[in-house]
Structures are given as structure tokens and as C-alpha cells.
C-alpha atoms as a PDB file:
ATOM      1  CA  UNK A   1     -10.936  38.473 -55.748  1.00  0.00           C
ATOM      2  CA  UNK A   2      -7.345  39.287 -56.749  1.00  0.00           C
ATOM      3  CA  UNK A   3      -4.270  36.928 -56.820  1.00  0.00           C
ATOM      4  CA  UNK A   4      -2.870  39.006 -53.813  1.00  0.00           C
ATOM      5  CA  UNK A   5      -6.019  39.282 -52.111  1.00  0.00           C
ATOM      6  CA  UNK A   6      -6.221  35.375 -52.221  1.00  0.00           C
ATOM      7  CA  UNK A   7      -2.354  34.937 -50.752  1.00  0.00           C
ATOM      8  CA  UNK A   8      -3.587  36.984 -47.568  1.00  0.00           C
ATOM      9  CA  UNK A   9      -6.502  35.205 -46.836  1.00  0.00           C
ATOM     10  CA  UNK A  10      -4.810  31.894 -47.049  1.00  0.00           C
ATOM     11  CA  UNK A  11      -1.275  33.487 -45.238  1.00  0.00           C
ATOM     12  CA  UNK A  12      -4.105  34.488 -42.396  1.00  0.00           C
ATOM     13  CA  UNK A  13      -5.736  30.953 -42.594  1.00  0.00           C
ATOM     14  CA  UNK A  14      -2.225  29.430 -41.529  1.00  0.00           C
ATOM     15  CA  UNK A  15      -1.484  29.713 -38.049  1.00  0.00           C
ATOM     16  CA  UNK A  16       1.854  30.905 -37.581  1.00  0.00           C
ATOM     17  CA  UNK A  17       4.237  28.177 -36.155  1.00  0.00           C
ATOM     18  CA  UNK A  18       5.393  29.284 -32.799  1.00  0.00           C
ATOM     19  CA  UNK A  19       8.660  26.991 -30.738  1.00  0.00           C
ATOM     20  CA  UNK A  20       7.759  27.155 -27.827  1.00  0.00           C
ATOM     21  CA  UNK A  21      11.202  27.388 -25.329  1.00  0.00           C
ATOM     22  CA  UNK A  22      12.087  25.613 -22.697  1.00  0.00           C
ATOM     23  CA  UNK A  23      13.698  27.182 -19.879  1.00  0.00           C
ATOM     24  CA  UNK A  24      17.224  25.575 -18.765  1.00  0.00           C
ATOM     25  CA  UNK A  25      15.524  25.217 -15.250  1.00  0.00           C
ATOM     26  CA  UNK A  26      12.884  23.544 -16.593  1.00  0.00           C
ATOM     27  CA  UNK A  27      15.455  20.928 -18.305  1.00  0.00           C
ATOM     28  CA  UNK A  28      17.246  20.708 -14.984  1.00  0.00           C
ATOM     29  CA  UNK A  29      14.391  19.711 -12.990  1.00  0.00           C
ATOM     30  CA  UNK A  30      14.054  17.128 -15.277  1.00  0.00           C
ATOM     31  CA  UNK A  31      17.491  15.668 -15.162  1.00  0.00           C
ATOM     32  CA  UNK A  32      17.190  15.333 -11.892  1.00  0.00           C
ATOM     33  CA  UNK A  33      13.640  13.474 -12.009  1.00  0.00           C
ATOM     34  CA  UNK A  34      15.105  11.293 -14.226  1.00  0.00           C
ATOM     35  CA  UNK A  35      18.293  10.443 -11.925  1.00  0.00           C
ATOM     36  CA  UNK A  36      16.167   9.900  -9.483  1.00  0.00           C
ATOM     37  CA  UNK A  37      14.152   7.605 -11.115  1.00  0.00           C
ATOM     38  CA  UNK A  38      17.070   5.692 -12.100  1.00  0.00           C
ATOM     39  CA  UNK A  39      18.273   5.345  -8.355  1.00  0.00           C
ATOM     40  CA  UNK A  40      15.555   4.323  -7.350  1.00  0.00           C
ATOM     41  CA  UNK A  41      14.266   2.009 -10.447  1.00  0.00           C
ATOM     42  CA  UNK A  42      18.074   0.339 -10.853  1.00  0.00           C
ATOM     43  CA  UNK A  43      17.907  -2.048  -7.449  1.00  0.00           C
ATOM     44  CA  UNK A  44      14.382  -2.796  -7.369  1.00  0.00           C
ATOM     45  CA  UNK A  45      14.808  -4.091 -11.583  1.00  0.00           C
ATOM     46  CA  UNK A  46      18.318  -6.147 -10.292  1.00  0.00           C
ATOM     47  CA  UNK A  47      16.604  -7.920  -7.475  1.00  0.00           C
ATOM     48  CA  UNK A  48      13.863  -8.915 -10.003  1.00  0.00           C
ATOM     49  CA  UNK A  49      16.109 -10.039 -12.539  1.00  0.00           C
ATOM     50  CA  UNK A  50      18.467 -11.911 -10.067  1.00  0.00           C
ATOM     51  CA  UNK A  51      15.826 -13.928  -8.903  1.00  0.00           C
ATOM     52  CA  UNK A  52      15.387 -15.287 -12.298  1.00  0.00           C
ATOM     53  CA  UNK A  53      18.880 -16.570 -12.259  1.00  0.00           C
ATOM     54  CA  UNK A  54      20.372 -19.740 -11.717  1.00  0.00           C
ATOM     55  CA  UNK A  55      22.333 -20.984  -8.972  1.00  0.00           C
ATOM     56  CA  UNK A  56      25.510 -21.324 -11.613  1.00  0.00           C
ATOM     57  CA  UNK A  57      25.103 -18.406 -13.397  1.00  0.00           C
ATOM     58  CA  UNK A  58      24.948 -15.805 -10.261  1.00  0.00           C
ATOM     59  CA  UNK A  59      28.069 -17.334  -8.733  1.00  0.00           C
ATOM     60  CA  UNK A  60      29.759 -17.070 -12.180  1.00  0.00           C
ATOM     61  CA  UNK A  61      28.856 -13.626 -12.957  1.00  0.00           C
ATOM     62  CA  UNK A  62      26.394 -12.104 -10.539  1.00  0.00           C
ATOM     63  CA  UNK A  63      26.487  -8.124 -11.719  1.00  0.00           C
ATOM     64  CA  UNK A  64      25.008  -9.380 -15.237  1.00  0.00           C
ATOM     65  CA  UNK A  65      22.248  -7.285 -15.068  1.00  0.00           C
ATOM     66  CA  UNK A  66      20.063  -9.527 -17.175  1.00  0.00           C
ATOM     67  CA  UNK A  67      19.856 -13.496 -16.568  1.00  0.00           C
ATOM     68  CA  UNK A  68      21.283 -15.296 -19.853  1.00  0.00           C
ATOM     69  CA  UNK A  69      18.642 -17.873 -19.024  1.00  0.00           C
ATOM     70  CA  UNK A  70      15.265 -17.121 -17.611  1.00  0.00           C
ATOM     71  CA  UNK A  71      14.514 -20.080 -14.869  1.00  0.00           C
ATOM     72  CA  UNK A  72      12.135 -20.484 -11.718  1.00  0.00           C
ATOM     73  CA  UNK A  73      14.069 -22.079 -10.035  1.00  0.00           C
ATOM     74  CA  UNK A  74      14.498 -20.383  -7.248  1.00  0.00           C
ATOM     75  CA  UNK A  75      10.620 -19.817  -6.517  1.00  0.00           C
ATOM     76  CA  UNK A  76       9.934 -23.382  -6.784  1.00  0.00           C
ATOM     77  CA  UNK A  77      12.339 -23.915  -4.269  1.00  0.00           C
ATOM     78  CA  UNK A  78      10.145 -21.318  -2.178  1.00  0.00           C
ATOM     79  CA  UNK A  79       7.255 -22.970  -2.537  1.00  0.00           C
ATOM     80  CA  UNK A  80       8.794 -26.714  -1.981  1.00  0.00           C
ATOM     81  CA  UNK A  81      10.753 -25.645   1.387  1.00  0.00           C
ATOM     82  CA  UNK A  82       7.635 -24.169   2.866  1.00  0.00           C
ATOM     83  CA  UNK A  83       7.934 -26.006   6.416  1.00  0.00           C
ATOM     84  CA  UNK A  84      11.531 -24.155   6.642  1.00  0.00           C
ATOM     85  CA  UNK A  85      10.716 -20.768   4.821  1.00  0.00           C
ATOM     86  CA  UNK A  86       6.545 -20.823   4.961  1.00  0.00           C
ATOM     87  CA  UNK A  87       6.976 -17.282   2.338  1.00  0.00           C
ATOM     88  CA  UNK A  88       3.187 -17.784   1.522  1.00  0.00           C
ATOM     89  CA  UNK A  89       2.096 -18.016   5.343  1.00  0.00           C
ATOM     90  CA  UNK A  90       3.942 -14.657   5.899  1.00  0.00           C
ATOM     91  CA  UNK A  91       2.348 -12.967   2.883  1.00  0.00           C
ATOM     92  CA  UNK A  92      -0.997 -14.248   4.513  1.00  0.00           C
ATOM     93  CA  UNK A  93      -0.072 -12.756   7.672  1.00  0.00           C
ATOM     94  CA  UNK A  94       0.883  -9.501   6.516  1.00  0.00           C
ATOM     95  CA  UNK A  95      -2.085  -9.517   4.496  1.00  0.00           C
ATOM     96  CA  UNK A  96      -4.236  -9.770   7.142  1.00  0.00           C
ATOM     97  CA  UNK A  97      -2.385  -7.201  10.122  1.00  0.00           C
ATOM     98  CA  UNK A  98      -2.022  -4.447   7.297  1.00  0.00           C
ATOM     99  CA  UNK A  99      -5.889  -4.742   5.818  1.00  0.00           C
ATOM    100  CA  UNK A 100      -7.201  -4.682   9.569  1.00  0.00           C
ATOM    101  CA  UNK A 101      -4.728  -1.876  10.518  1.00  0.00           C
ATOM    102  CA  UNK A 102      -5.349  -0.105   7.555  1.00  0.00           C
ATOM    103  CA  UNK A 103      -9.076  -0.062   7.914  1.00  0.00           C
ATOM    104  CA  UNK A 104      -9.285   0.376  11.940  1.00  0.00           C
ATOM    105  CA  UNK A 105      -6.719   3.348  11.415  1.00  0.00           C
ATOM    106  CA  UNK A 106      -9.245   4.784   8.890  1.00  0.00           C
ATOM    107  CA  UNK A 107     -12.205   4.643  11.223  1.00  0.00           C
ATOM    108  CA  UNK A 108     -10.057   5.891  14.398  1.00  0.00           C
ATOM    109  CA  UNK A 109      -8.613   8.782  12.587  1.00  0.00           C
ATOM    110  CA  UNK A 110     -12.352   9.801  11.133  1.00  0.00           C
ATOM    111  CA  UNK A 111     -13.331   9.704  14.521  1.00  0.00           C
ATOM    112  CA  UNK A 112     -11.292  11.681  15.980  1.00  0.00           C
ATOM    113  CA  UNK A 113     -11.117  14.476  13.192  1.00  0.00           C
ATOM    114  CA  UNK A 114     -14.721  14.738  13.709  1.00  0.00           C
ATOM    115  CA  UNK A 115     -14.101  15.090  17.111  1.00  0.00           C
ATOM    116  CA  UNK A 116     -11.478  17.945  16.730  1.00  0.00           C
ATOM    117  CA  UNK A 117     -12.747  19.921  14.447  1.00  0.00           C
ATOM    118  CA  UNK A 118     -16.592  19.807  14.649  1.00  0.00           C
ATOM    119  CA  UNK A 119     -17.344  18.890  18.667  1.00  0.00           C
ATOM    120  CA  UNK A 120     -16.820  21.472  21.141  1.00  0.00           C
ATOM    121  CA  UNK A 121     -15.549  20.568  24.213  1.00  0.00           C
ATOM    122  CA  UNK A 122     -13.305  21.720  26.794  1.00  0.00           C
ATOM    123  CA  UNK A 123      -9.178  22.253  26.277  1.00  0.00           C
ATOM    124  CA  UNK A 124     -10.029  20.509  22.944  1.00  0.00           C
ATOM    125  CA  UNK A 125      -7.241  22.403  21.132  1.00  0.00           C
ATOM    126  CA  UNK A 126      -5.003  22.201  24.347  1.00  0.00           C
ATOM    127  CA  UNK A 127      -4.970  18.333  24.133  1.00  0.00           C
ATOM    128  CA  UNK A 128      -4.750  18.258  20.334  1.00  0.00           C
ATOM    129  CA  UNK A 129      -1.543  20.213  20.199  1.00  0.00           C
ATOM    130  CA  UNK A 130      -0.344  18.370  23.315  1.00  0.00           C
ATOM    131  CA  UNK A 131      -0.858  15.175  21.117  1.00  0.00           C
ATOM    132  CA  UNK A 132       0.537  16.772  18.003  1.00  0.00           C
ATOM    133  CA  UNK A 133       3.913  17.511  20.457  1.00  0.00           C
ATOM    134  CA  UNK A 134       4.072  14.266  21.780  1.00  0.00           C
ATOM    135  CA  UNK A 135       4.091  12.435  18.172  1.00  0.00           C
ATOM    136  CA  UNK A 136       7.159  14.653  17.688  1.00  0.00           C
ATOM    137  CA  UNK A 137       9.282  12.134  19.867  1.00  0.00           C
ATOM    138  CA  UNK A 138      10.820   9.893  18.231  1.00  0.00           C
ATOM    139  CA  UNK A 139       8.933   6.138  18.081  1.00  0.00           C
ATOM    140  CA  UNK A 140      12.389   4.842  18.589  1.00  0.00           C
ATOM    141  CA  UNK A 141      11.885   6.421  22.286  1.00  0.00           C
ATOM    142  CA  UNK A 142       8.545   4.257  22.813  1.00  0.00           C
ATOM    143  CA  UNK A 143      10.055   0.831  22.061  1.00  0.00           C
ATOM    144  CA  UNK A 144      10.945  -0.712  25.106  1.00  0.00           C
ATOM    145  CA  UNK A 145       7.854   0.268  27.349  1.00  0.00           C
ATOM    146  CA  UNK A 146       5.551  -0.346  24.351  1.00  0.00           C
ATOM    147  CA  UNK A 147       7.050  -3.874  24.323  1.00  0.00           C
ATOM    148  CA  UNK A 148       6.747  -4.555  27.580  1.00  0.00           C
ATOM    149  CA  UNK A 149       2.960  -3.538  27.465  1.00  0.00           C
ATOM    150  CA  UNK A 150       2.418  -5.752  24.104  1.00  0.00           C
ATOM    151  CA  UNK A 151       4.019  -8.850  26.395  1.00  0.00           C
ATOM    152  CA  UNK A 152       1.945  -8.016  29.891  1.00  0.00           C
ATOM    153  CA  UNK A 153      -1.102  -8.149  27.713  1.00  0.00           C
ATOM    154  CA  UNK A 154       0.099 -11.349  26.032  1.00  0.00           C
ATOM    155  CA  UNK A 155       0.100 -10.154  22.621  1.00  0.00           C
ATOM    156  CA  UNK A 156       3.105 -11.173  21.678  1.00  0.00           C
ATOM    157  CA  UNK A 157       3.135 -14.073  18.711  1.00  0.00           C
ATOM    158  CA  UNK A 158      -0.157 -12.426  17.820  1.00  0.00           C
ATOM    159  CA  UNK A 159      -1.743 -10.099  15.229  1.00  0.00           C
ATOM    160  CA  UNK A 160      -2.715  -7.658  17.881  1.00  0.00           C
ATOM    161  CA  UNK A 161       1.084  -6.371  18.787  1.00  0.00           C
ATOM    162  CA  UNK A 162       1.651  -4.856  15.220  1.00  0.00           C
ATOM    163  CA  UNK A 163      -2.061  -3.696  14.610  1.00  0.00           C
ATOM    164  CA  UNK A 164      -3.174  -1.943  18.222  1.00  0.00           C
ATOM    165  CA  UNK A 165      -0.073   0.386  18.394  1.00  0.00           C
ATOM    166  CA  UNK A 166       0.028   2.203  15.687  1.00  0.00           C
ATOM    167  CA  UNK A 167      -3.807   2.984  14.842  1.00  0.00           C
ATOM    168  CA  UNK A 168      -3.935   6.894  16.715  1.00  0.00           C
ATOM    169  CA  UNK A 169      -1.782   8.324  13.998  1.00  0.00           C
ATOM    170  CA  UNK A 170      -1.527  11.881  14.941  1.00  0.00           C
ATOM    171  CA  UNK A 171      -0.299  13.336  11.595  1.00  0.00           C
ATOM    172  CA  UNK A 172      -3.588  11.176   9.974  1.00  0.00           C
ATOM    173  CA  UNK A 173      -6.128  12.724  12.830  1.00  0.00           C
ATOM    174  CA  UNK A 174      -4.193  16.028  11.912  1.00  0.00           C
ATOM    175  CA  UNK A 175      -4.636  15.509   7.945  1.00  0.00           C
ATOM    176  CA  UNK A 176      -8.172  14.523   8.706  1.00  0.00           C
ATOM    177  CA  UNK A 177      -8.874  17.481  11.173  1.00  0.00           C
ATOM    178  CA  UNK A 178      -7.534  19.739   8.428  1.00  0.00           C
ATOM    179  CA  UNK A 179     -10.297  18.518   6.170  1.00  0.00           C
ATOM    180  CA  UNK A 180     -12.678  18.867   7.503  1.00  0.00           C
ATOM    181  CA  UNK A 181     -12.259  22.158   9.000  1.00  0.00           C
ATOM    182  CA  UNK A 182     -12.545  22.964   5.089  1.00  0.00           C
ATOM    183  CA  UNK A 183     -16.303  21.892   4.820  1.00  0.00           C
ATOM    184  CA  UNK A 184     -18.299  24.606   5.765  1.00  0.00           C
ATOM    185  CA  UNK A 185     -20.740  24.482   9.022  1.00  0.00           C
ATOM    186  CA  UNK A 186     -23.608  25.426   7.747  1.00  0.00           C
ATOM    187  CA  UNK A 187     -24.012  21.489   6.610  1.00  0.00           C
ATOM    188  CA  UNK A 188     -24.008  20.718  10.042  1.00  0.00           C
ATOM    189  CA  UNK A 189     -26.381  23.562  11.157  1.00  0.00           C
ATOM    190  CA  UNK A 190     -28.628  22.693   8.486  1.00  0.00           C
ATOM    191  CA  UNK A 191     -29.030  18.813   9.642  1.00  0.00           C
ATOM    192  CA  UNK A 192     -29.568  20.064  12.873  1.00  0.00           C
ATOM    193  CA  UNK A 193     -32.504  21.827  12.105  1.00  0.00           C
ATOM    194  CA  UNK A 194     -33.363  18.940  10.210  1.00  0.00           C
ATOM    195  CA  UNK A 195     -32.967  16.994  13.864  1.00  0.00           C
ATOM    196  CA  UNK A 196     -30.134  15.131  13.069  1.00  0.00           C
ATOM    197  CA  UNK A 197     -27.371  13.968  15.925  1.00  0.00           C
ATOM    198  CA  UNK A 198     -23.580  14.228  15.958  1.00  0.00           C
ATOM    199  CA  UNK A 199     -23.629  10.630  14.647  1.00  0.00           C
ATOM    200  CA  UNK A 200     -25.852  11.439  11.595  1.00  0.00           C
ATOM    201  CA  UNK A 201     -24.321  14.410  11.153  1.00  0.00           C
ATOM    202  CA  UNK A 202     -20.574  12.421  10.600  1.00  0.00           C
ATOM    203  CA  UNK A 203     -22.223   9.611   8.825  1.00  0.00           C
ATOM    204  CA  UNK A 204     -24.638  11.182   6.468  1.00  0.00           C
ATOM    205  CA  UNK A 205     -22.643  14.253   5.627  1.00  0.00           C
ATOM    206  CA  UNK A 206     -18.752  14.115   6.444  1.00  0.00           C
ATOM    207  CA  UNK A 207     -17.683  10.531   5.677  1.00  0.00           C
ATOM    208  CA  UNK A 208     -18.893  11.335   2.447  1.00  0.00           C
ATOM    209  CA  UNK A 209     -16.885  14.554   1.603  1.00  0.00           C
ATOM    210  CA  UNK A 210     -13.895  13.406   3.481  1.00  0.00           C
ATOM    211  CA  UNK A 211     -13.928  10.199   1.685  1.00  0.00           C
ATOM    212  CA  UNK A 212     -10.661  10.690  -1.115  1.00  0.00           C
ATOM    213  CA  UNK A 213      -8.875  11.688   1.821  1.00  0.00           C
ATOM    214  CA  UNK A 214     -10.153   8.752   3.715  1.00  0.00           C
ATOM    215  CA  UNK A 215      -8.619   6.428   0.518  1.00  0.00           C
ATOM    216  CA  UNK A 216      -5.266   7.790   1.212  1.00  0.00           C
ATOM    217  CA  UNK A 217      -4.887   7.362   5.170  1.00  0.00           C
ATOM    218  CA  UNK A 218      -5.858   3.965   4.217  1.00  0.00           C
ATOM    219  CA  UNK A 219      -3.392   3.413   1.306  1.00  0.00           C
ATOM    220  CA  UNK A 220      -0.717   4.752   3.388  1.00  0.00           C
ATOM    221  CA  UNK A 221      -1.908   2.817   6.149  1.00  0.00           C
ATOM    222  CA  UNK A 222      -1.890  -0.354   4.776  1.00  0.00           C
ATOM    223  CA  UNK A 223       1.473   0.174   3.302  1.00  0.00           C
ATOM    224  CA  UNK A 224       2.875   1.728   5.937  1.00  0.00           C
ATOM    225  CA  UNK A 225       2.240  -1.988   7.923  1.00  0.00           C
ATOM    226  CA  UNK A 226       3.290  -4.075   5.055  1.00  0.00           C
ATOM    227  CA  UNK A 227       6.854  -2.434   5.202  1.00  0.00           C
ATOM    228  CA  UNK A 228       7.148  -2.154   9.165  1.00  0.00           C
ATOM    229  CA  UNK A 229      10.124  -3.966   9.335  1.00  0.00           C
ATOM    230  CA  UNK A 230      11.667  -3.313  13.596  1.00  0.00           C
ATOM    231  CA  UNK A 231       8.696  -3.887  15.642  1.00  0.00           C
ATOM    232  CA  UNK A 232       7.306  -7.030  13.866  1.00  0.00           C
ATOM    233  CA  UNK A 233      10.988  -8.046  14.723  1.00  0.00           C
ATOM    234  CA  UNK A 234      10.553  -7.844  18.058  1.00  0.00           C
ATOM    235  CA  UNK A 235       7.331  -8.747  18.833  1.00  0.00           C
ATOM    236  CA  UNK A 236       7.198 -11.905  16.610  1.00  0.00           C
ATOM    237  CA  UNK A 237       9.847 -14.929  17.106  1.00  0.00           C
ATOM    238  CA  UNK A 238       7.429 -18.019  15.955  1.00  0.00           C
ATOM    239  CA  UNK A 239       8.378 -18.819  12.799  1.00  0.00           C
ATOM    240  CA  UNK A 240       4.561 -19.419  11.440  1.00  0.00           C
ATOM    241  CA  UNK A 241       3.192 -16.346  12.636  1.00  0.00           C
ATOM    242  CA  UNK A 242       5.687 -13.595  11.438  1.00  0.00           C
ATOM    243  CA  UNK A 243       4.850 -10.749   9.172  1.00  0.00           C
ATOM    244  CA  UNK A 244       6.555 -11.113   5.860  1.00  0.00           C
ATOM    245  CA  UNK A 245       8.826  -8.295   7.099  1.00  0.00           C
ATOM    246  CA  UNK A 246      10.163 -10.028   9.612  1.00  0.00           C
ATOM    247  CA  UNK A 247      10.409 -13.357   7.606  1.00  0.00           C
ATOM    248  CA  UNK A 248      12.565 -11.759   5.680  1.00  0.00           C
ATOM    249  CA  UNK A 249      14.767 -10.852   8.084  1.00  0.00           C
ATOM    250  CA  UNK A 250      14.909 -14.500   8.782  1.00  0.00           C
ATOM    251  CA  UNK A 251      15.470 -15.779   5.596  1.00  0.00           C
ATOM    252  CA  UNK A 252      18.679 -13.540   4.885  1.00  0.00           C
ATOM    253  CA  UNK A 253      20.186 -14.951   8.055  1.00  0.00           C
ATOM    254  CA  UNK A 254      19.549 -18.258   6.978  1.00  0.00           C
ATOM    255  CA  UNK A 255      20.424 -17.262   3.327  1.00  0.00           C
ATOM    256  CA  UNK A 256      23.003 -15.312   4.153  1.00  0.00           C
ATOM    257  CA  UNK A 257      25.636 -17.452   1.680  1.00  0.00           C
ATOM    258  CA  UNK A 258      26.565 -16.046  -1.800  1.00  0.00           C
ATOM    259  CA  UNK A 259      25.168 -18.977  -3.977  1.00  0.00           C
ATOM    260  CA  UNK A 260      21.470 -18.397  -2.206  1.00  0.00           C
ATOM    261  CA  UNK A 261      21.061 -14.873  -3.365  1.00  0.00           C
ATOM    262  CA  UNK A 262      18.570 -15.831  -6.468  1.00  0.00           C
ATOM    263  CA  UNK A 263      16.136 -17.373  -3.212  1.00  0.00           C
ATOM    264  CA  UNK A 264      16.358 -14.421  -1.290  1.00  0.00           C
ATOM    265  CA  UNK A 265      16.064 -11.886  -3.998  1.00  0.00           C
ATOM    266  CA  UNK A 266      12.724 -14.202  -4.959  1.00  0.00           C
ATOM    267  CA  UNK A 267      11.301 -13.615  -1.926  1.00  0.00           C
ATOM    268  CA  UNK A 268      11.863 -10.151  -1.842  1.00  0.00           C
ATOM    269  CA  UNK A 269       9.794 -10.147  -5.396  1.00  0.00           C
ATOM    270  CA  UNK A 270       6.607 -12.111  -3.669  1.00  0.00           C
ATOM    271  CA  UNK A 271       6.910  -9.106  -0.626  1.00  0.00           C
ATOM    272  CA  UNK A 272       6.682  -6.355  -3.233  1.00  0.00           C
ATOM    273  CA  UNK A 273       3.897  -7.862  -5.540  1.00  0.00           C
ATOM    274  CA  UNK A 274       0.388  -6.927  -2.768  1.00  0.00           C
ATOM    275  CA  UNK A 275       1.855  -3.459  -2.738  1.00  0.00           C
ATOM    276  CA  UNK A 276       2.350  -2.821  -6.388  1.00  0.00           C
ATOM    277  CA  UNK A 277      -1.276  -4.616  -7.273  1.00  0.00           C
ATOM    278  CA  UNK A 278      -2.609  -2.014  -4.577  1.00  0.00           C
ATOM    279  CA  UNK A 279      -0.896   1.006  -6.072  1.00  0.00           C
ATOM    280  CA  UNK A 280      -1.989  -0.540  -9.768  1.00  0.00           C
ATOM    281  CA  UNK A 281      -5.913  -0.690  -8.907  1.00  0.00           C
ATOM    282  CA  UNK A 282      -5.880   2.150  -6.592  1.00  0.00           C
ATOM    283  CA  UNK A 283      -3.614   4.897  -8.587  1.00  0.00           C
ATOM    284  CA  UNK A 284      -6.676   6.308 -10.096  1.00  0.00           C
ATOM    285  CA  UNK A 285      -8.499   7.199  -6.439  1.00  0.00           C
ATOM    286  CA  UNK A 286      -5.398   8.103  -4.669  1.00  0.00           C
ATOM    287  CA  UNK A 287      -4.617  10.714  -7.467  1.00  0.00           C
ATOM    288  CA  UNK A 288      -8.408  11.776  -7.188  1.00  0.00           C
ATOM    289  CA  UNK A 289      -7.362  12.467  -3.200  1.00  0.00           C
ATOM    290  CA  UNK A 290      -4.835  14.904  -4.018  1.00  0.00           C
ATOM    291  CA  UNK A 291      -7.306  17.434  -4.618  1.00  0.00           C
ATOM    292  CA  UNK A 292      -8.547  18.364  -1.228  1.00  0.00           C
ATOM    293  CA  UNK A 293     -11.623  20.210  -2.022  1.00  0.00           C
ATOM    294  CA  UNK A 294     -13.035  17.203  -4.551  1.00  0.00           C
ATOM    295  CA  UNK A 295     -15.412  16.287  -1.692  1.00  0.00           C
ATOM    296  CA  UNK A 296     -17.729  19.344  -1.882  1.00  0.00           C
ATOM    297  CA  UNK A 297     -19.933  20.143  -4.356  1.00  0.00           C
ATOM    298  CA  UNK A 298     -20.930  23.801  -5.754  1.00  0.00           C
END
């Protein structure tokens, strides 16, 4: 083999190194991520640093963005003030009305896709598009009468007045509906013939191929209740039994005074820790549920 033949073979071996542009929209879509991210990232990394801050040094120089001296001081005094700001008793209850929201909402809203998209039954579309135009009001509108059934059933002070109200999502039932409109009948024809009921039929062969979307109704579900912040105001006024929401509502207008900022901003921290363990474990299913068609097989 010649010296030239040799220089071609190995010039051919090389793959040829090829920049690869990016497009000035593609840079600008990122600027603005990135802003974004900032805006949102900038208050949420102050209130966590402020509540590692002394007493002295926030009232001395409160936009340091770092603390010069990392102290707990103002979570111990949390914790030792419990009878006047129980923060771990609201954390409990909020714990409790979003888990049982979240998973009665999941089980209401299966039911009722199943029932609007695989039952047949008279004016079924009729009353699901008369439900889809009623959620367009604004919940602002159904306040005051929703209150005033909450307090003639004598829910109010109890678990029951944020967890009953909200659990017929219509956009949810709609998402769900959706869904499951995508699975083709045939599964259902073929049970049939295998003599299996409605009840089989949702059990055995659509909870299982809804089920990522199932994991996000409940994700948003339970965080959705965890960050209601007017109603729990105004169906809870016992200091024991309030949603952390609402207890922190509470503690600002008790807390209120410049030099009690670091407490405040603490408690704020213990509100925001279920949600961000939730997102941490869950992140991996809820990003499986964004691809609708990952329950069916073949």
C-alpha cells in the first residue's frame, strides 16, 4: 500500500469535526429560562437563608443575602413556643387534609372518568359540558354559600371543610375522561365476553393504564391542599386545628415586627419541606405521567 494510499484511509478513518450552531432563538429561549429561574429561585433561597440569621444581625443588615453566622435560633424558638405557635401541629394537620384529599380526589375523579367516557347513559355529554361550564365561574363566586353550607353541617374547626369541597375537580374528571377515551374499546368488549362487569372492567383493566395519570391528579392534588391558603382561613379560627396555611397567616400577624422576621421566615422553611420531599421521591413517576400513552402496551 502506498504512502498516499495510507493518508486516505486514515483521513477517511477521522470523522470530520462538525460545530454544530446554535440558533439565536434557541439562545433566547434560554435567557429567558434562566431569568426565570432566577425570579423565582432568588426569594425562596432569601427566606431560607434569613431564617438562619440572628435576631442582631437581620436588624443590622437584613438584605445580606447570606447570614455571617449560621444559628438555629430561630427554629428552636419554634419548637419551644409551641403552646403559642403549635408549627408542628399545623404541619400534622395539613398533612393529614392534603393526603386524604389527595387520595379521595384520585378515586372520585377515576370514577367519574370511567363514567364519562366508557358508560352510556342518557344526556351524558349534556351534563359533562354543563359541569365543564359551571367550573368556569370563578371559585371566588362560591365562597359565601359554600361557607354557609360547611357551618350548617358543622364542619367548621374540622378536617372535613377543606377536604369535601374541593374533591369533584372538573378539569381532573376532564384530564381523566381524556384518557381514557385514548384506550381502545375493544379491552372492554373483550372482558365482556370474558363475563366481566363495569366494576371489573375499571378495576382489572383501566386503573391500571390510567395509573401515571392517576400519580399526577394526586401530586397536584395533594399540593394543591397544602398551599390553599383563603378557605382554610375562613373555615378554621381554633388555633390547634388550623392548616399550616392558615397558621401562617397567624403567625405574620403576630410576627408582624421587623426584629421577628428570622421566626417567620423559619416557619415558612418547615411549610415548604413535605412538598419538596414529595416532588424529590416522586419526580421520577410524575415525569413518567407526562407521556400519556405509557399506559398501553403494543
Amino acid at each position: 500500500m502506498s504512502a498516499a494510499t495510507t493518508v486516505n484511509v486514515a483521513s477517511a478513518a477521522i470523522p470530520e469535526n462538525k460545530t454544530k450552531k446554535v440558533s439565536p432563538s434557541l439562545i433566547a429561549v434560554y435567557v429567558v429560562l434562566v431569568v426565570l429561574a432566577v425570579v423565582w429561585l432568588l426569594p425562596v433561597i432569601y427566606t431560607v437563608t434569613t431564617s438562619f440569621k440572628s435576631v442582631a444581625e437581620f436588624t443590622s443588615n437584613a438584605f445580606n443575602f447570606l447570614p455571617a453566622k449560621w444559628v438555629l435560633d430561630n427554629y428552636m424558638m419554634l419548637i419551644e413556643a409551641s403552646a403559642s405557635y403549635p408549627v408542628l401541629n399545623w404541619l400534622g394537620n395539613s398533612l393529614i387534609i392534603s393526603t386524604v384529599f389527595a387520595v379521595l380526589s384520585v378515586c372520585i375523579v377515576a370514577l367519574a372518568g370511567f363514567g364519562y367516557s366508557r358508560l352510556n347513559f342518557k344526556y351524558r355529554d349534556t351534563l359533562f359540558f354543563v359541569l365543564l361550564l359551571i367550573s368556569m365561574f370563578p371559585a371566588v363566586v362560591n365562597m359565601i354559600p359554600q361557607y354557609r353550607i360547611i357551618a350548617s353541617l358543622g364542619w367548621v374547626n374540622t378536617y372535613w371543610a377543606c377536604i369535601i369541597p374541593g374533591l369533584g375537580n372538573v378539569a381532573n374528571i376532564f384530564l381523566v375522561r381524556n384518557f381514557m377515551k385514548g384506550i381502545p374499546k375493544e379491552l372492554d368488549e373483550a372482558a365482556e365476553i370474558d363475563g366481566a362487569t363495569d366494576f371489573q372492567i375499571f378495576t382489572r383493566i383501566m386503573l391500571p393504564a390510567i395509573r401515571p395519570i392517576l400519580i399526577v391528579i394526586f401530586l397536584f392534588s395533594f399540593t394543591g391542599a397544602w398551599n390553599d391558603f383563603l378557605w382554610p382561613t375562613l373555615v378554621f379560627n381554633d388555633i390547634n386545628k388550623m392548616p399550616v396555611t392558615a397558621g401562617l397567616q397567624l403567625l405574620s400577624n403576630q410576627m408582624g415586627q421587623y426584629n421577628q422576621m428570622g421566626s417567620l421566615m423559619a416557619a415558612t422553611c418547615m411549610a415548604i419541606i413535605p412538598t419538596l420531599l414529595l416532588f424529590l421521591f416522586a419526580q421520577k413517576y410524575f415525569l413518567q405521567s407526562l407521556n400519556i400513552t405509557s399506559g398501553l402496551k403494543g
